[in-house]
N, C-alpha and C. Protein backbone atom coordinates (compact mmCIF):
# COMPACT_ATOMS: atom_id res chain seq x y z
N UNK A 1 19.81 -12.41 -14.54
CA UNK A 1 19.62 -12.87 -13.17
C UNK A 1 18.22 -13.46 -13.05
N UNK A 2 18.38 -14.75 -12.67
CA UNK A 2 16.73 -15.21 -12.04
C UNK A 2 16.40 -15.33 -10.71
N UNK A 3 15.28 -14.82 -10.58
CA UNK A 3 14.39 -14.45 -9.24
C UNK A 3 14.40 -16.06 -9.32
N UNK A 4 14.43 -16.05 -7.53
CA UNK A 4 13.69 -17.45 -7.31
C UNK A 4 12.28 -17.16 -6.76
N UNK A 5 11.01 -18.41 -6.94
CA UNK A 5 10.31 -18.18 -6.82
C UNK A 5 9.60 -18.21 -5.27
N UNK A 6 9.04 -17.08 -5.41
CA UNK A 6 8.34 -16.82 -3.64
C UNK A 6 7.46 -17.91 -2.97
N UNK A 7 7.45 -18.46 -1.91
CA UNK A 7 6.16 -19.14 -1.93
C UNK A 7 5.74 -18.30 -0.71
N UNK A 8 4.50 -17.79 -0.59
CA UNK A 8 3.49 -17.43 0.17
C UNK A 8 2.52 -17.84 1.10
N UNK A 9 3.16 -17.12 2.17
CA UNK A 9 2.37 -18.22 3.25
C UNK A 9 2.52 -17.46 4.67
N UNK A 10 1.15 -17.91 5.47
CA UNK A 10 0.79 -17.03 6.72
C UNK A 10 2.10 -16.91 7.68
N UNK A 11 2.51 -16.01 8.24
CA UNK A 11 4.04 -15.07 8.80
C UNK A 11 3.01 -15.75 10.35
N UNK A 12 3.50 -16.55 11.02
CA UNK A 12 3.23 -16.63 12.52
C UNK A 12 3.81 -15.97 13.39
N UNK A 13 5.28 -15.14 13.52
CA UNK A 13 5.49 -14.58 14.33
C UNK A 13 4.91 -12.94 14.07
N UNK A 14 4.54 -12.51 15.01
CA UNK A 14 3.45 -11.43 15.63
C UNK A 14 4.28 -9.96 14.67
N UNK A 15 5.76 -9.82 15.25
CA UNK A 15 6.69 -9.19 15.22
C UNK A 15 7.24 -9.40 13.58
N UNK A 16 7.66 -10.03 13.31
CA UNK A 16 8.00 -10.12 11.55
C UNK A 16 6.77 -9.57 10.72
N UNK A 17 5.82 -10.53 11.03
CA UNK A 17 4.39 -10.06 10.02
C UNK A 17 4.09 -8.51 10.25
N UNK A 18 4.11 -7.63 11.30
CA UNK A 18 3.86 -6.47 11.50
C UNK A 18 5.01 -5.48 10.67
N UNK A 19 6.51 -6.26 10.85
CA UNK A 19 7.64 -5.61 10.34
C UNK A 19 7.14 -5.85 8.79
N UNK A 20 6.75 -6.98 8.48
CA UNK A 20 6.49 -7.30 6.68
C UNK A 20 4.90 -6.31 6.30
N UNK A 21 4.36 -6.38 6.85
CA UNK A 21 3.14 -5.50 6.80
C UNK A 21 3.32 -3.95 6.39
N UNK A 22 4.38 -3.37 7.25
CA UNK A 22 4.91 -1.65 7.32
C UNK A 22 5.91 -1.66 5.82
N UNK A 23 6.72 -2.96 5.77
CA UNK A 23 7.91 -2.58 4.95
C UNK A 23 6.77 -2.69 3.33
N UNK A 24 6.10 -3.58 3.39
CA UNK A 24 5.51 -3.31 1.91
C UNK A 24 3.97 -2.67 1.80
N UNK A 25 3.67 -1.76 2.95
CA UNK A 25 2.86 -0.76 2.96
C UNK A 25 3.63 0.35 2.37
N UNK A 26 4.83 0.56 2.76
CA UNK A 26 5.66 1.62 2.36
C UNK A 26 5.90 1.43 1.02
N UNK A 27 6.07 -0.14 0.34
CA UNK A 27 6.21 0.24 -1.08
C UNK A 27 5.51 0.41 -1.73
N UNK A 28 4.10 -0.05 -1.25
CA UNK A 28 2.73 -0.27 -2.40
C UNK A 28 2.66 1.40 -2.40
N UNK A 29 2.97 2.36 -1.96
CA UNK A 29 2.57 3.77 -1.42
C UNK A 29 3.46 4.45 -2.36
N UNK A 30 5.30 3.94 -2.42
CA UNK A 30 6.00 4.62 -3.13
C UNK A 30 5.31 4.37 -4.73
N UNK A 31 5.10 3.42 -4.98
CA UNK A 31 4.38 2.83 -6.46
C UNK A 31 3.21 3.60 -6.70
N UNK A 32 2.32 3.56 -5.93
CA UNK A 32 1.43 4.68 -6.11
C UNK A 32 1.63 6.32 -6.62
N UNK A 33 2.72 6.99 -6.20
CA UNK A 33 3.45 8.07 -6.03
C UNK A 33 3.88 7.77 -7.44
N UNK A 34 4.89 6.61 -8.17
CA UNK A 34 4.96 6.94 -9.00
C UNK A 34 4.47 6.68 -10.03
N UNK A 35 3.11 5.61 -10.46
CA UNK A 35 2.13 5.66 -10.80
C UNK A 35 1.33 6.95 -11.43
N UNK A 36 1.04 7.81 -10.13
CA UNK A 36 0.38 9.27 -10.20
C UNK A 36 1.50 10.15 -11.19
N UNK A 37 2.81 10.07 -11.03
CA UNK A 37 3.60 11.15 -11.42
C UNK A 37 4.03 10.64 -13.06
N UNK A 38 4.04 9.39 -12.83
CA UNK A 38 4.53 8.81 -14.37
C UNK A 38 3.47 9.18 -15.07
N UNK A 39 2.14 8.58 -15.37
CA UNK A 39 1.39 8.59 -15.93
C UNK A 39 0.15 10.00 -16.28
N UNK A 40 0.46 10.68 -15.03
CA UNK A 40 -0.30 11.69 -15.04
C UNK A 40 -1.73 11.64 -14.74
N UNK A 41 -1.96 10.45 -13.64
CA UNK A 41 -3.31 10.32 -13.10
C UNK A 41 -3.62 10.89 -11.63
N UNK A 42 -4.92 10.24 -11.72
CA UNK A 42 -4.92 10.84 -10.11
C UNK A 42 -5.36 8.90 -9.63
N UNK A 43 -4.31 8.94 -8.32
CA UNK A 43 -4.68 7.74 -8.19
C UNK A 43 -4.70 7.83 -6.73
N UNK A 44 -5.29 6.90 -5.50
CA UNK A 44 -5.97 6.75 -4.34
C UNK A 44 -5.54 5.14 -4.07
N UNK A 45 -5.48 5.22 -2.46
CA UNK A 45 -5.35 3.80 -1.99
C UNK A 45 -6.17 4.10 -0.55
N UNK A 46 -6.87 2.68 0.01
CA UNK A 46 -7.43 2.48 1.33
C UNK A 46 -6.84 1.39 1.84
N UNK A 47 -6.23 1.58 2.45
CA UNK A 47 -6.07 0.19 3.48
C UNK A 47 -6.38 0.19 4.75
N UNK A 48 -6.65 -1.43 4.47
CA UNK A 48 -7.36 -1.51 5.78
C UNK A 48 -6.28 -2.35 7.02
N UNK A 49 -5.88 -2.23 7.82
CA UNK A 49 -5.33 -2.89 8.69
C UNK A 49 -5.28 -3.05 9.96
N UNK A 50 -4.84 -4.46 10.18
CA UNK A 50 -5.41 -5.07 11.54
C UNK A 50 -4.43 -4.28 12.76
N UNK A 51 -3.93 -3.36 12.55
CA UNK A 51 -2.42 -2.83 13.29
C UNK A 51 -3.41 -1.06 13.64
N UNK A 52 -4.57 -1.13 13.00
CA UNK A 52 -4.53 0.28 13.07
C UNK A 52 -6.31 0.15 13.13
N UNK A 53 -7.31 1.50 13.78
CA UNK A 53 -8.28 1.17 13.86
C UNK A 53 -9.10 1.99 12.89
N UNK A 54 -8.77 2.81 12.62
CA UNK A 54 -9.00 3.66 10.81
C UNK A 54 -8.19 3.23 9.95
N UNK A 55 -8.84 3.11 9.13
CA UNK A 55 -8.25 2.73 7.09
C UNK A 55 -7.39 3.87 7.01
N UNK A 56 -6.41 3.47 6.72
CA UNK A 56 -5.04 4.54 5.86
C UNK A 56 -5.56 4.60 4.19
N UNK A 57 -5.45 5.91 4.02
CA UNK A 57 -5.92 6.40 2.73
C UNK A 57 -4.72 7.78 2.47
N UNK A 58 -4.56 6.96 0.89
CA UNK A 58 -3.40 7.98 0.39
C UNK A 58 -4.13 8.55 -0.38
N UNK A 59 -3.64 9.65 -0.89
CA UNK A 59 -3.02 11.11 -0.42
C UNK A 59 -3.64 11.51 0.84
N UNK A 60 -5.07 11.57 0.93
CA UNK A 60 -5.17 12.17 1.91
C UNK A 60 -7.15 11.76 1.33
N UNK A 61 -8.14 11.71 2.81
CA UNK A 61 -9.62 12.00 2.37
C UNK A 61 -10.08 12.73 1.03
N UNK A 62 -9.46 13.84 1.50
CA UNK A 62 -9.69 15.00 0.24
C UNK A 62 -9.26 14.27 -1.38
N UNK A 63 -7.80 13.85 -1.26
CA UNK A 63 -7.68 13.37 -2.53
C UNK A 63 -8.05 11.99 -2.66
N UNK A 64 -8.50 11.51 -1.97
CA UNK A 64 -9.36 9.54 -2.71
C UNK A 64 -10.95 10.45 -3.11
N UNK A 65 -11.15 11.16 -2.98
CA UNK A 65 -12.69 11.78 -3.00
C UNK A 65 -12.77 12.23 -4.48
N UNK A 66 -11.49 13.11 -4.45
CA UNK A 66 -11.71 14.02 -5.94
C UNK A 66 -11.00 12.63 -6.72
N UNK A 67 -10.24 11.72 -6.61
CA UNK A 67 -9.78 10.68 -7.62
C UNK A 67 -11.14 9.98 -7.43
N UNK A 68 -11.94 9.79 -7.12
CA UNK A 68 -13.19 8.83 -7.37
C UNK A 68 -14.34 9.87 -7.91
N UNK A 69 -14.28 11.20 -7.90
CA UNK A 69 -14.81 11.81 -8.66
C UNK A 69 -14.13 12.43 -9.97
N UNK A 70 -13.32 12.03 -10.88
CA UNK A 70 -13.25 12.49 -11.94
C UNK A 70 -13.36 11.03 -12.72
């Protein structure tokens, strides 16, 4: 099967871009998850977004702290 290729480009409606924003926040997060579990690391994400007025950080403060300290 071939992928066709994406082209990339600014989402003008308000409502889609927010829906496209959540749907692949949720995956970059599941990847992370299994990232950490496959490999056996400790791994951390910050995002920053225009939808929210604090940075979302996975796992949690506590764990981006101890993954940037080992």
């Amino acid at each position: 099967i071939k992928r066709k290729k994406v082209k990339f480009s600014y989402i003008t409606n308000d409502l889609a871009r927010k829906a496209t924003y959540k749907k692949r926040k949720k995956d970059l997060m599941k990847k992370m998850i299994e990232l950490s579990i496959l490999f056996g690391i400790d791994a951390c994400a910050n995002m920053n977004s225009p939808y929210a007025s604090l940075p979302e950080v996975w796992p949690s403060s506590i764990g981006v702290q101890h993954a940037i300290q080992v």
